[in-house]
N, C-alpha and C. Protein backbone atom coordinates (compact mmCIF):
# COMPACT_ATOMS: atom_id res chain seq x y z
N UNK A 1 15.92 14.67 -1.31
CA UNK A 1 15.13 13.45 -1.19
C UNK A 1 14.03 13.47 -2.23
N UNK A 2 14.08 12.51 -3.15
CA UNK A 2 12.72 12.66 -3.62
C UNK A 2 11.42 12.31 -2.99
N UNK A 3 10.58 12.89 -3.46
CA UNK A 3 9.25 13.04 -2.69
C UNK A 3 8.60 13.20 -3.70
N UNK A 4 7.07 13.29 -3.11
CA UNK A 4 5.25 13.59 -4.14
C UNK A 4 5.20 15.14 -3.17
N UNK A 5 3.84 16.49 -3.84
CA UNK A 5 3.61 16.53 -3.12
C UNK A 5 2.49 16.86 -3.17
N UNK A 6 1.43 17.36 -3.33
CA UNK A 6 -0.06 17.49 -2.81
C UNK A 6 -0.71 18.05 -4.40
N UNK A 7 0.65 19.00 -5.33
CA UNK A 7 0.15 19.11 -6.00
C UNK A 7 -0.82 18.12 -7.44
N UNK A 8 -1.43 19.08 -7.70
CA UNK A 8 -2.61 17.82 -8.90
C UNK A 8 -1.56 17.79 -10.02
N UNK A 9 -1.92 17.22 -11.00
CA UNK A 9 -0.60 16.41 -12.42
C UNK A 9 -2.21 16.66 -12.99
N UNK A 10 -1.59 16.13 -14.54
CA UNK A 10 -2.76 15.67 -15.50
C UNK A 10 -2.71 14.31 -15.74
N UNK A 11 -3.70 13.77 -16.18
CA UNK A 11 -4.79 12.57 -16.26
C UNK A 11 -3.31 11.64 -16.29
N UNK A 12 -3.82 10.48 -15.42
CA UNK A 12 -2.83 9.19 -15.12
C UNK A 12 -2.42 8.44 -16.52
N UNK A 13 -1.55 8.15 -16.78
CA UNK A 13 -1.26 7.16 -17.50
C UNK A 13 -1.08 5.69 -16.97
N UNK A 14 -1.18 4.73 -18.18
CA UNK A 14 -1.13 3.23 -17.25
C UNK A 14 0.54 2.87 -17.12
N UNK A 15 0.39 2.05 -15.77
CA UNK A 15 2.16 1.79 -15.50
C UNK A 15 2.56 1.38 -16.24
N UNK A 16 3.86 0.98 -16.45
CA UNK A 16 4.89 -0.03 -17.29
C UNK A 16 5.08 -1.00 -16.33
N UNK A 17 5.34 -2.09 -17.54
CA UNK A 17 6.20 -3.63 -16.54
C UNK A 17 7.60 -3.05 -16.44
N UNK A 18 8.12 -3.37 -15.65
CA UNK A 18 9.71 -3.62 -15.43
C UNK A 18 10.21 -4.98 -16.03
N UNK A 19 11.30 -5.16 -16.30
CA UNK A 19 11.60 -6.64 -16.91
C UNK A 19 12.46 -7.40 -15.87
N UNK A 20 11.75 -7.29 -14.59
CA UNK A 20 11.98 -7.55 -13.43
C UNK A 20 11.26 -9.33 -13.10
N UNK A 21 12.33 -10.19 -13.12
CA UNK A 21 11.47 -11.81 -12.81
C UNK A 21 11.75 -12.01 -11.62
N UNK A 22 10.48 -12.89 -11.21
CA UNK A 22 10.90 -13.51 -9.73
C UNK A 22 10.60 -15.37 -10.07
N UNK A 23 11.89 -16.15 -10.59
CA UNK A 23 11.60 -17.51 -11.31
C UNK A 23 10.82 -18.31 -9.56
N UNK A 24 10.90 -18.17 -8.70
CA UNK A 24 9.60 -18.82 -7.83
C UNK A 24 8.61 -18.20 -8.06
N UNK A 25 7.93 -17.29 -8.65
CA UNK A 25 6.55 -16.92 -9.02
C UNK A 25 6.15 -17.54 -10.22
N UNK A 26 6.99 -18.18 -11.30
CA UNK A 26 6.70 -18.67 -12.38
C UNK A 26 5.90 -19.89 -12.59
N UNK A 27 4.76 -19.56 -13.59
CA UNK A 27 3.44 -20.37 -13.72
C UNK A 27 2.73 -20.32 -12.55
N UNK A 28 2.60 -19.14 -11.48
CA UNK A 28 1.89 -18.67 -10.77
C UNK A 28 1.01 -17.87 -11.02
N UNK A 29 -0.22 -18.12 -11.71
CA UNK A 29 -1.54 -17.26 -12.56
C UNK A 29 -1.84 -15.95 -11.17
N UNK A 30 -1.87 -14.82 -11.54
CA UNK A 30 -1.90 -13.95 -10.71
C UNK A 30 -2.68 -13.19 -11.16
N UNK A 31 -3.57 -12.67 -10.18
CA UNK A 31 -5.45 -12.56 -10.52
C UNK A 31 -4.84 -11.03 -10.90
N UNK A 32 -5.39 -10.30 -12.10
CA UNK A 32 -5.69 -8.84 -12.54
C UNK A 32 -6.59 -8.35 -11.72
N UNK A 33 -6.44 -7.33 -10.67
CA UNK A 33 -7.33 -6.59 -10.38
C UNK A 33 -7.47 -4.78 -10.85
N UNK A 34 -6.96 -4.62 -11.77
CA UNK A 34 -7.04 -3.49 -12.38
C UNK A 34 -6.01 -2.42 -11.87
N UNK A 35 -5.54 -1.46 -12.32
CA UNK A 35 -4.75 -0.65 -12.05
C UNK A 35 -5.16 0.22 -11.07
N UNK A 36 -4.93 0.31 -9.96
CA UNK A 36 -5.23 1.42 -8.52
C UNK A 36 -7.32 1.56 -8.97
N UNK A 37 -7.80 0.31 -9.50
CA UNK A 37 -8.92 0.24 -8.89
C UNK A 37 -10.16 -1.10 -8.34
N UNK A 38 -10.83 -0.76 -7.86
CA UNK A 38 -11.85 -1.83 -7.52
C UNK A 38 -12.85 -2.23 -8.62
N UNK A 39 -12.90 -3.74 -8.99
CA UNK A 39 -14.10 -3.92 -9.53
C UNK A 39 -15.22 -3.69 -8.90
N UNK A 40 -16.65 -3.69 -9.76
CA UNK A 40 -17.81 -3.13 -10.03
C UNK A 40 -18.18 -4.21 -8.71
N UNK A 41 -18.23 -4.99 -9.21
CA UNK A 41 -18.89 -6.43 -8.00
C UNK A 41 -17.46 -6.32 -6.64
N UNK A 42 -16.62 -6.00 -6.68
CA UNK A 42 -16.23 -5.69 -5.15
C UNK A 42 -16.71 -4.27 -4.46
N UNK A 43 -17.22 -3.08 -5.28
CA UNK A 43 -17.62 -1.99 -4.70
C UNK A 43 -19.29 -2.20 -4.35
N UNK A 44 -19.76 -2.99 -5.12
CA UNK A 44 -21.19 -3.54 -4.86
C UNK A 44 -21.27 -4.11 -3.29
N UNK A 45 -20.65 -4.94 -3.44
CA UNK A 45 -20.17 -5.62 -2.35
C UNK A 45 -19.95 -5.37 -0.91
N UNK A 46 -18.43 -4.29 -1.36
CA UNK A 46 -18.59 -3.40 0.12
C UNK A 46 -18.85 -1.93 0.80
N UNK A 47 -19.91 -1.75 -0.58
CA UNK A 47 -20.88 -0.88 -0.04
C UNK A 47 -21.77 -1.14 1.04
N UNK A 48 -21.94 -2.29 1.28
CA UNK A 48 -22.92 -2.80 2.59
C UNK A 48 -22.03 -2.75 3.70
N UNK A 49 -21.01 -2.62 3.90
CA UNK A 49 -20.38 -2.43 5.00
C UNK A 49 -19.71 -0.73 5.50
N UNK A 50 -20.59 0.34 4.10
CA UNK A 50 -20.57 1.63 4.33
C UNK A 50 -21.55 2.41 4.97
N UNK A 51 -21.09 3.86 5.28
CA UNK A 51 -22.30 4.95 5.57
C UNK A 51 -21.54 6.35 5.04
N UNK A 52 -22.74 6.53 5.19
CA UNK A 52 -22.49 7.88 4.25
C UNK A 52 -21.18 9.17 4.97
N UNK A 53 -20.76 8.67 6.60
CA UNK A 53 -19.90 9.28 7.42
C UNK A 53 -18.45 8.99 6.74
N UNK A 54 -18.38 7.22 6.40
CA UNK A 54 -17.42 6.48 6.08
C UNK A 54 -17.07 7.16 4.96
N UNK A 55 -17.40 8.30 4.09
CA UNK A 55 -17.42 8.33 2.62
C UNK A 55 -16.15 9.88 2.35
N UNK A 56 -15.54 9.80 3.48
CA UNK A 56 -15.21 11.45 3.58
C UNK A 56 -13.50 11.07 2.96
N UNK A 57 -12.73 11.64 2.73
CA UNK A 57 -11.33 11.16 2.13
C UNK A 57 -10.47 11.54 3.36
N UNK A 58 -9.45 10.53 3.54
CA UNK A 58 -8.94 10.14 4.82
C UNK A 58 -7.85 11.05 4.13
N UNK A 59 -6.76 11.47 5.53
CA UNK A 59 -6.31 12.25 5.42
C UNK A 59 -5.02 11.19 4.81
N UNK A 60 -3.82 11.57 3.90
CA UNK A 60 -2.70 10.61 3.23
C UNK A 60 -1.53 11.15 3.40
N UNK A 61 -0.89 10.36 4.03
CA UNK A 61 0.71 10.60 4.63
C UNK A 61 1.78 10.26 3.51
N UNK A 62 3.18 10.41 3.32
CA UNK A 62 3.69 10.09 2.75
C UNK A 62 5.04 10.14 3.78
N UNK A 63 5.64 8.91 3.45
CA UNK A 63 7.09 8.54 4.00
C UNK A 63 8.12 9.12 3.23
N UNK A 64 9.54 8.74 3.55
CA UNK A 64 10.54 8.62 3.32
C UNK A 64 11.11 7.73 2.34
N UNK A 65 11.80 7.84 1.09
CA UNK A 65 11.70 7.53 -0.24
C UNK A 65 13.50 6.64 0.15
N UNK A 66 13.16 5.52 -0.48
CA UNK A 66 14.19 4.54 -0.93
C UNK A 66 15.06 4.70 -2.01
N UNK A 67 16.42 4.71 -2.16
CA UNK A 67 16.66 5.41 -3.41
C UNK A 67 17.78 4.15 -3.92
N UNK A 68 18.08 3.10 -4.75
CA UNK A 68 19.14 2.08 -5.10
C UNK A 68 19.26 1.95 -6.29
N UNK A 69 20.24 1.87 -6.82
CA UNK A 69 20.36 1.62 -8.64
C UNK A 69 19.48 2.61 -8.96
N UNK A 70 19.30 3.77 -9.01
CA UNK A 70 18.01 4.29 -9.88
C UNK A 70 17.31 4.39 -9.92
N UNK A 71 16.74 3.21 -8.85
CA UNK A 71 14.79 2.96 -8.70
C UNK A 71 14.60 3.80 -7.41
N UNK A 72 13.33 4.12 -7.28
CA UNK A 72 13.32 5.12 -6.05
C UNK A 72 11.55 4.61 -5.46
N UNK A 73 11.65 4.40 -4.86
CA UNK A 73 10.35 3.52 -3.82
C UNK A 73 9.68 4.53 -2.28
N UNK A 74 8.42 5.35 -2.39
CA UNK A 74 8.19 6.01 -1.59
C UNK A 74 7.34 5.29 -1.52
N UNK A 75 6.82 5.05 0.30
CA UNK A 75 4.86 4.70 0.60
C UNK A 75 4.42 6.15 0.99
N UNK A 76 2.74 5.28 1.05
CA UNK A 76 1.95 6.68 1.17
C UNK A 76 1.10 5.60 1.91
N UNK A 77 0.48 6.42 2.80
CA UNK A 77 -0.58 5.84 3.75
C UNK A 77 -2.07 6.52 3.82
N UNK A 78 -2.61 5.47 4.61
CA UNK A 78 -4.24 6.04 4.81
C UNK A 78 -4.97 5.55 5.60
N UNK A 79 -5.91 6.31 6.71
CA UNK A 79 -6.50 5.11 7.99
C UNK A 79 -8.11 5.10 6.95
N UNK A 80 -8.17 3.97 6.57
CA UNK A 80 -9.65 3.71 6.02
C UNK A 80 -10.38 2.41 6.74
N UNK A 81 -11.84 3.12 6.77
CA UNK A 81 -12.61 2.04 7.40
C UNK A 81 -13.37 1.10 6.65
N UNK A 82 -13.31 1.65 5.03
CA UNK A 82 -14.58 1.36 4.10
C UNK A 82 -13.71 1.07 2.64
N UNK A 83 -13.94 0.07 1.81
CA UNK A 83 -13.07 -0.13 0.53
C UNK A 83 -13.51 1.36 -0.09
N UNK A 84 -14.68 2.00 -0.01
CA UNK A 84 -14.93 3.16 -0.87
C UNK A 84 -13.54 3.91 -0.48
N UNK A 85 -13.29 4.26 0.55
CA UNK A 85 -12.60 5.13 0.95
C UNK A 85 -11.22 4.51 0.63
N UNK A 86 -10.94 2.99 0.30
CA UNK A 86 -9.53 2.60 -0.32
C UNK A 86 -9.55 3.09 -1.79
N UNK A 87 -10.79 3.44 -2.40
CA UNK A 87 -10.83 3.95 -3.96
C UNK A 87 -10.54 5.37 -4.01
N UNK A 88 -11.15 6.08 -2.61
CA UNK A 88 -10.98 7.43 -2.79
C UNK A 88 -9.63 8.18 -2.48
N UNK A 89 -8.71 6.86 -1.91
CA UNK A 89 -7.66 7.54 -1.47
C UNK A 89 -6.77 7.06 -3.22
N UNK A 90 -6.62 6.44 -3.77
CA UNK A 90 -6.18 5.52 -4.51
C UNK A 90 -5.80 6.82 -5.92
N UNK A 91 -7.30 7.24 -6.03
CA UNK A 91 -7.86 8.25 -7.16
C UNK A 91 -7.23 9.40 -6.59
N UNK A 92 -7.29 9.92 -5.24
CA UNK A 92 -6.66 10.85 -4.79
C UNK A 92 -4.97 11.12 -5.15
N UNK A 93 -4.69 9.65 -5.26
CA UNK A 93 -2.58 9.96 -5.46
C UNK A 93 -2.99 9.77 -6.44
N UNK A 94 -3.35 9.48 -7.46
CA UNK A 94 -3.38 9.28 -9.16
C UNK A 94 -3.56 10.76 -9.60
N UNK A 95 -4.15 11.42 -8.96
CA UNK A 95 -4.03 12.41 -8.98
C UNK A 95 -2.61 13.42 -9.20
N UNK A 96 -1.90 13.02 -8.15
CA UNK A 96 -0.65 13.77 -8.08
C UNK A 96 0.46 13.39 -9.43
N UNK A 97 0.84 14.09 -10.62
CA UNK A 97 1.45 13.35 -11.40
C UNK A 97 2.88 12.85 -11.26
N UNK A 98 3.53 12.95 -10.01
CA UNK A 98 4.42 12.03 -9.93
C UNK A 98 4.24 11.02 -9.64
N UNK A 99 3.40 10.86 -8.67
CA UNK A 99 2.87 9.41 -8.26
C UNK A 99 2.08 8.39 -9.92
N UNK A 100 1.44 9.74 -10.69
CA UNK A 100 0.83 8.86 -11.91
C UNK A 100 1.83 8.36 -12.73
N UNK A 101 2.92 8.95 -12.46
CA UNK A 101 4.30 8.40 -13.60
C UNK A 101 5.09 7.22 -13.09
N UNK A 102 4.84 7.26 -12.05
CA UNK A 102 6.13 5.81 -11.25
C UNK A 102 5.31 4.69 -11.91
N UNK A 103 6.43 4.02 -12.00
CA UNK A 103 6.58 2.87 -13.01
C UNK A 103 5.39 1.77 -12.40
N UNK A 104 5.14 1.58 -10.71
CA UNK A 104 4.67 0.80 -10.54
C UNK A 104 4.11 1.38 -8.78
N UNK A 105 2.57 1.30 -8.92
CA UNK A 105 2.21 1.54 -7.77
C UNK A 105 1.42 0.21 -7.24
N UNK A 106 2.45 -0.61 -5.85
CA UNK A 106 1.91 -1.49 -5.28
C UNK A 106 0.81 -1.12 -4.04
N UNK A 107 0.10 -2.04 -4.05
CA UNK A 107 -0.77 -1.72 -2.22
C UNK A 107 -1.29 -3.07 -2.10
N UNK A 108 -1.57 -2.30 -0.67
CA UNK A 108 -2.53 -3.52 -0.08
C UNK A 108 -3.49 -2.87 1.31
N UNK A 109 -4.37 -3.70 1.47
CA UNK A 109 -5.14 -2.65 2.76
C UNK A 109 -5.53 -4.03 3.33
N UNK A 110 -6.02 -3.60 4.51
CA UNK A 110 -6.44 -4.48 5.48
C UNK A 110 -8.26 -3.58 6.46
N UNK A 111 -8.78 -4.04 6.54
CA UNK A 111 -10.18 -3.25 6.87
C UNK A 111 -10.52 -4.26 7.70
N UNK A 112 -10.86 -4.33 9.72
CA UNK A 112 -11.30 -5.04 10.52
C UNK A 112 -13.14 -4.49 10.19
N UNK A 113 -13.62 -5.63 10.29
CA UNK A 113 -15.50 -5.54 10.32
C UNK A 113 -15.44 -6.10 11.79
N UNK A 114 -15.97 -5.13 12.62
CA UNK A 114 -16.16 -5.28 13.73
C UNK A 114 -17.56 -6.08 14.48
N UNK A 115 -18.68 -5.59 13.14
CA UNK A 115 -19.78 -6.64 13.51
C UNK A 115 -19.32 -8.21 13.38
N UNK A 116 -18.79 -8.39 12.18
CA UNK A 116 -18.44 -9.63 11.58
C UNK A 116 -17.36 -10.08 12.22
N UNK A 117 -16.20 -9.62 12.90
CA UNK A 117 -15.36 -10.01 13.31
C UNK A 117 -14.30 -10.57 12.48
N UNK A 118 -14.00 -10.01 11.28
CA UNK A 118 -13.54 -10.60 9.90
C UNK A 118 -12.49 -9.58 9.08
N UNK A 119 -11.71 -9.34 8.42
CA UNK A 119 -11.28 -8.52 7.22
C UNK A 119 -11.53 -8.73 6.01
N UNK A 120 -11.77 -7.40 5.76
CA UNK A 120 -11.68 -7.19 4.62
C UNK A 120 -10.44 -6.62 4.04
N UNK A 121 -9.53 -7.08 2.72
CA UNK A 121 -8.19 -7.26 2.58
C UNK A 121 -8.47 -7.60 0.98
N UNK A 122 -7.08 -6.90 0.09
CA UNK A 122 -7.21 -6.74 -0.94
C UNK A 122 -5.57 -6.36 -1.19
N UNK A 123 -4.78 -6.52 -2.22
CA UNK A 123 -3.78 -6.20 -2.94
C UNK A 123 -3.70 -5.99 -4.43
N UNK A 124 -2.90 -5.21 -4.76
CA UNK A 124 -2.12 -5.14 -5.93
C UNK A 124 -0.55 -5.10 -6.47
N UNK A 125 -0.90 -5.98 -7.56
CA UNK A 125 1.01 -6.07 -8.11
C UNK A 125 1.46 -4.37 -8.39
N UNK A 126 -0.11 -3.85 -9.69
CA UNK A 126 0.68 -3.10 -10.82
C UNK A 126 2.03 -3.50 -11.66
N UNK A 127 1.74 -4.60 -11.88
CA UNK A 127 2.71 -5.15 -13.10
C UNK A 127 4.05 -5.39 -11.76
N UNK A 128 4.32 -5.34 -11.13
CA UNK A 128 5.58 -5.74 -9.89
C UNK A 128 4.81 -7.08 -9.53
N UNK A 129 5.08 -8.37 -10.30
CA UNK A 129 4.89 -9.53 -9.95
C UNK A 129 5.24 -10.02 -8.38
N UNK A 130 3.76 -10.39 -7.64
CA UNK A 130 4.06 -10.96 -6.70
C UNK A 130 4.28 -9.61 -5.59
N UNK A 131 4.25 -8.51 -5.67
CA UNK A 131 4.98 -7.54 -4.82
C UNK A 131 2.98 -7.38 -4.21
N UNK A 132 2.66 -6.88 -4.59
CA UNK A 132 1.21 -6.82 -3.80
C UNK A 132 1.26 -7.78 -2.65
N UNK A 133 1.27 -9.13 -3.16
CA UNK A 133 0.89 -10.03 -2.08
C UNK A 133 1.99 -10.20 -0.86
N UNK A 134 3.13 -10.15 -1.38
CA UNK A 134 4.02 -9.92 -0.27
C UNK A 134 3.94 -8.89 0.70
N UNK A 135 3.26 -7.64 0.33
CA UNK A 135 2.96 -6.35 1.08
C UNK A 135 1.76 -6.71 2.00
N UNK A 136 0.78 -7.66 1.32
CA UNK A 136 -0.43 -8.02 2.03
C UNK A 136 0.13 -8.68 3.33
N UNK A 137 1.07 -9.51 3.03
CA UNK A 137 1.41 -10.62 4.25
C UNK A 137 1.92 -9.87 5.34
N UNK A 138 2.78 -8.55 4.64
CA UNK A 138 3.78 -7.94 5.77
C UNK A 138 2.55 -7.61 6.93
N UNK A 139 1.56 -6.71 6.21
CA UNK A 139 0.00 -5.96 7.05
C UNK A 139 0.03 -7.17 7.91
N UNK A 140 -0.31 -8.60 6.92
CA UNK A 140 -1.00 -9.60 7.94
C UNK A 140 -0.08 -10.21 9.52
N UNK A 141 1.04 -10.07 8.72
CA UNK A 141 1.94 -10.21 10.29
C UNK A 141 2.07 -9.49 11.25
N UNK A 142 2.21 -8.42 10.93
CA UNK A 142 2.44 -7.20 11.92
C UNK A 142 0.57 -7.08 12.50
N UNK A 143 -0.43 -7.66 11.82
CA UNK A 143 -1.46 -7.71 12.47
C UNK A 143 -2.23 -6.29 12.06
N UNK A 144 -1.78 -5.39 11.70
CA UNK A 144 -2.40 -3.86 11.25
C UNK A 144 -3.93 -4.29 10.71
N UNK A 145 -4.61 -2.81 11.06
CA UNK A 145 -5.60 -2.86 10.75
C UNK A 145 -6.31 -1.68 10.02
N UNK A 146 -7.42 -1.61 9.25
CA UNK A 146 -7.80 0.37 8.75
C UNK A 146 -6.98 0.94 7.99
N UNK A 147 -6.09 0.46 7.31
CA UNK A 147 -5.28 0.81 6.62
C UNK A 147 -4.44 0.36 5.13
N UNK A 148 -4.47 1.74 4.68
CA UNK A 148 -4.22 1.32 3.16
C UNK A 148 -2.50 1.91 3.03
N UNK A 149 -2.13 0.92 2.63
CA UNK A 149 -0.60 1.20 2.25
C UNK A 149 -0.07 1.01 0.45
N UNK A 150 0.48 2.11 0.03
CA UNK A 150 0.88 2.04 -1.54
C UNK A 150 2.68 2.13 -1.47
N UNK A 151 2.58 1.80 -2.16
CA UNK A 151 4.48 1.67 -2.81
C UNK A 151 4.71 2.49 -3.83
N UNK A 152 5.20 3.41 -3.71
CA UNK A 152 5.31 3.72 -5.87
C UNK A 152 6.54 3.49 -5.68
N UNK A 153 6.66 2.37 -7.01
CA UNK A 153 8.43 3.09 -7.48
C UNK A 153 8.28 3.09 -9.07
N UNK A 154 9.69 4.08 -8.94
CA UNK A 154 10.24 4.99 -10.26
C UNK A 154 11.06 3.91 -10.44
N UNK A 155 11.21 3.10 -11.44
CA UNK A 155 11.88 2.47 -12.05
C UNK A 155 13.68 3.29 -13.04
N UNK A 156 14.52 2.51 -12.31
CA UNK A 156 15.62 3.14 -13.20
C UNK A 156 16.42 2.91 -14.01
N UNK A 157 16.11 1.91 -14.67
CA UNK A 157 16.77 0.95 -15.41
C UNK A 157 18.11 0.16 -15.11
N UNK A 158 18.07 -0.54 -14.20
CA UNK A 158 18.37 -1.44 -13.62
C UNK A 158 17.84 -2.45 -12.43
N UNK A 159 17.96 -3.59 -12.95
CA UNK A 159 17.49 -4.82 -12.24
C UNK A 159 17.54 -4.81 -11.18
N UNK A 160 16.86 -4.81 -10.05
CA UNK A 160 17.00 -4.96 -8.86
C UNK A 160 17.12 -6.80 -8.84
N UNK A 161 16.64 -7.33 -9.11
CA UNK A 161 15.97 -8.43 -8.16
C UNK A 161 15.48 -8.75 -7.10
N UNK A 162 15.33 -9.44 -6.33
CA UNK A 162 14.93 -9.55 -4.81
C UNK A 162 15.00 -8.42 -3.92
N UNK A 163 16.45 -7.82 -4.44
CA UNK A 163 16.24 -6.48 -3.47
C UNK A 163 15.05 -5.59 -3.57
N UNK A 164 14.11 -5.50 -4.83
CA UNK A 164 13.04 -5.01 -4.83
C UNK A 164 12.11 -5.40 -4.11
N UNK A 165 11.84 -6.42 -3.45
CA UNK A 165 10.97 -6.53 -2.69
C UNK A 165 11.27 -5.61 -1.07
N UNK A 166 12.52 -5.80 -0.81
CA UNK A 166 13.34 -5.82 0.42
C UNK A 166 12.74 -4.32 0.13
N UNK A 167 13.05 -3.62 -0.39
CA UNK A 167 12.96 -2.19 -0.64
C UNK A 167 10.77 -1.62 -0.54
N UNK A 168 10.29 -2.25 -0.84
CA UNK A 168 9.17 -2.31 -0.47
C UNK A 168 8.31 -2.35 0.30
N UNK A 169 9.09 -3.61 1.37
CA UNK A 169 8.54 -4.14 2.56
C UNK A 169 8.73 -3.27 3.71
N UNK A 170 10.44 -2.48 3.29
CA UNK A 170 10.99 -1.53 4.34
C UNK A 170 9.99 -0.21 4.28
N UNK A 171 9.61 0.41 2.87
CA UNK A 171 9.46 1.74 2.59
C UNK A 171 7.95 0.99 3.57
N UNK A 172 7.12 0.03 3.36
CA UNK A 172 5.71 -0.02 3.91
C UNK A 172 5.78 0.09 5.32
N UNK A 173 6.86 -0.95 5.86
CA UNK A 173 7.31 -0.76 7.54
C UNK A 173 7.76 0.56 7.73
N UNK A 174 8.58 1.35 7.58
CA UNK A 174 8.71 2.45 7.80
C UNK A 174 7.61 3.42 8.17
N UNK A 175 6.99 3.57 7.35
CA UNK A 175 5.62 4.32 7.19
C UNK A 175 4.66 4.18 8.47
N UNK A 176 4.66 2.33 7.92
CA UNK A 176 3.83 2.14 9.87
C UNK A 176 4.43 2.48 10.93
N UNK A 177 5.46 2.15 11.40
CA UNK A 177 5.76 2.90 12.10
C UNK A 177 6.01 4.42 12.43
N UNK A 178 6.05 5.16 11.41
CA UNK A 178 5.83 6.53 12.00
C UNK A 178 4.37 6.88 11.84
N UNK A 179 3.67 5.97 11.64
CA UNK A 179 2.00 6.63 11.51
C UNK A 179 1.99 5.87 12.75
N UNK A 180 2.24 5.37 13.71
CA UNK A 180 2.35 4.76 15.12
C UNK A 180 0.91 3.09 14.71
N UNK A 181 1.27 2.98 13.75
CA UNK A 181 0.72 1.13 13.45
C UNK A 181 1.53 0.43 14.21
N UNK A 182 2.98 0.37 14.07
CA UNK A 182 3.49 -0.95 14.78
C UNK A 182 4.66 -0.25 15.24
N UNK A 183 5.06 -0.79 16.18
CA UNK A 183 7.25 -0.51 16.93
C UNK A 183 7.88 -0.56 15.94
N UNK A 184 8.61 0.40 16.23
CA UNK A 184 10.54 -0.10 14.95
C UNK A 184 11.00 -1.95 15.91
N UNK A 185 11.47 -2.57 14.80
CA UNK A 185 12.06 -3.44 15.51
C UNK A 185 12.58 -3.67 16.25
N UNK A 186 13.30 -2.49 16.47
CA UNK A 186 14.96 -2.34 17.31
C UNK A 186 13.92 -2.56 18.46
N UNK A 187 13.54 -1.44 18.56
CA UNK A 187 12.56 -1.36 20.03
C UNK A 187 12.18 -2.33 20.66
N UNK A 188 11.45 -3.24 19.47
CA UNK A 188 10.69 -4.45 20.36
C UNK A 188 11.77 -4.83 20.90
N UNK A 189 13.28 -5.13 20.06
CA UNK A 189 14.04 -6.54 20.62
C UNK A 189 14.70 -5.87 21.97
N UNK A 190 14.86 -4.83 22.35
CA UNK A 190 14.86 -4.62 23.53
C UNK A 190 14.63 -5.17 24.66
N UNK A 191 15.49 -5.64 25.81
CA UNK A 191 14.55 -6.39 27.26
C UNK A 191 13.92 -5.34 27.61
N UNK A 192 12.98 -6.13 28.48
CA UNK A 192 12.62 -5.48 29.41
C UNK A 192 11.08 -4.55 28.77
N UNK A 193 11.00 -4.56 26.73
CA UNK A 193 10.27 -3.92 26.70
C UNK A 193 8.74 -3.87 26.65
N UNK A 194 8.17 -3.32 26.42
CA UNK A 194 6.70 -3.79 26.37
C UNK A 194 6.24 -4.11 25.05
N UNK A 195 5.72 -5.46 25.20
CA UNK A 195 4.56 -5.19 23.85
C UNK A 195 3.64 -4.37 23.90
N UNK A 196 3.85 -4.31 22.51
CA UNK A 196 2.51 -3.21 22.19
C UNK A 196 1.22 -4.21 21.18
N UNK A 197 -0.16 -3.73 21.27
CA UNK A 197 -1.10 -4.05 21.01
C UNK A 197 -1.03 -3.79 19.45
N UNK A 198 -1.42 -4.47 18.63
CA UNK A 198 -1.10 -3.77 17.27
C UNK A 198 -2.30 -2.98 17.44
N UNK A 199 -2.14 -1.62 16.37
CA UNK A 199 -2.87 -0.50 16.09
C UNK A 199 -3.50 -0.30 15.25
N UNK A 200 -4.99 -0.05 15.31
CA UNK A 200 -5.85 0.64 13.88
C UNK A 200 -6.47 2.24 14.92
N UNK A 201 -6.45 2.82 13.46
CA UNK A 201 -7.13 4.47 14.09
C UNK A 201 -8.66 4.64 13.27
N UNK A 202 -8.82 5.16 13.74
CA UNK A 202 -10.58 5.73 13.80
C UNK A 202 -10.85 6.47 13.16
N UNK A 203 -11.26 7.27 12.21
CA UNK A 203 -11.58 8.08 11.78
C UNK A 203 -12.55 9.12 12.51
N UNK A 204 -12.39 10.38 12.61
CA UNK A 204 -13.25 11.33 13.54
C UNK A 204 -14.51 11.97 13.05
């Protein structure tokens, strides 16, 4: 199976595009938010919703790797309460140099403000047009919360199309569910079974 694993790589390089189109995204201006980081005025920002407890590096899981045509798609997870801590986990896999070599690392996080009663929520393509925001929506349906989810994939020279998304959405669902965020499907469609409350975890 391929996998990441804890070890450090040397200094990140920037991703590649894939020559991967999605013609319904076309002439869809799609905001740059920088490669696996936060602008200056969003860390300004949600520093007011930090403390110095919030600042510690969450512990980062890694799933079970997608493997089709060549391309190979692992998530990696993280329970964060604070965008600092979506930077520190971010810098943390950039770290690892397999993760710095995959062609394209997507995410998205979702952060409940409990005073405010509000999220805070953020994505990225990394050059995978449109794949950020689709990952954002999956979080937003399933309702998840505290949590940062990444995609890498290794590009293999061949076109996926659409199936690249499919392959994305699964490797992110997967993940939640074994970090106990949401049910496997199967489960829910079950009679008789219980809903479950969607899940955010705490940091200790």
């Amino acid at each position: 199976m391929f996998s990441v694993s804890a070890a450090d790589g040397p200094e990140p390089q920037h991703a590649k595009r894939t020559e991967e189109q999605d013609d319904a995204w076309d002439g869809v201006e799609i905001a740059d938010y920088g490669v696996l980081r936060l602008s200056n005025e969003q860390t300004r920002l949600f520093s007011l919703f930090s403390t110095d407890s919030d600042e510690e590096l969450p512990a980062i899981k890694h799933g079970e790797a997608i493997t089709d045509r060549r391309s190979t798609f692992q998530p990696h997870l993280a329970v964060v309460v604070t965008p600092k801590q979506v930077q520190r986990v971010l810098d943390k896999l950039y770290e690892n140099k397999k993760i710095a070599s995959a062609t394209h690392n997507i995410y998205a996080y979702r952060i409940f403000c409990e005073d405010k009663k509000t999220f805070l929520q953020d994505c990225e393509d990394d050059g995978e047009t449109a794949a950020g925001g689709r990952l954002l929506h999956l979080l937003q349906i399933l309702d998840v919360r505290n949590v940062l989810v990444v995609v890498s994939r290794w590009y293999g020279g061949i076109l996926l199309g659409p199936d690249r998304f499919k392959h994305i959405n699964n490797c992110a669902r997967n993940i939640l569910v074994q970090e106990g965020f949401t049910e496997n499907s199967d489960d829910a469609a079950k009679p008789g079974g219980k809903s479950k409350k969607p899940k955010s975890k705490k940091m200790k």
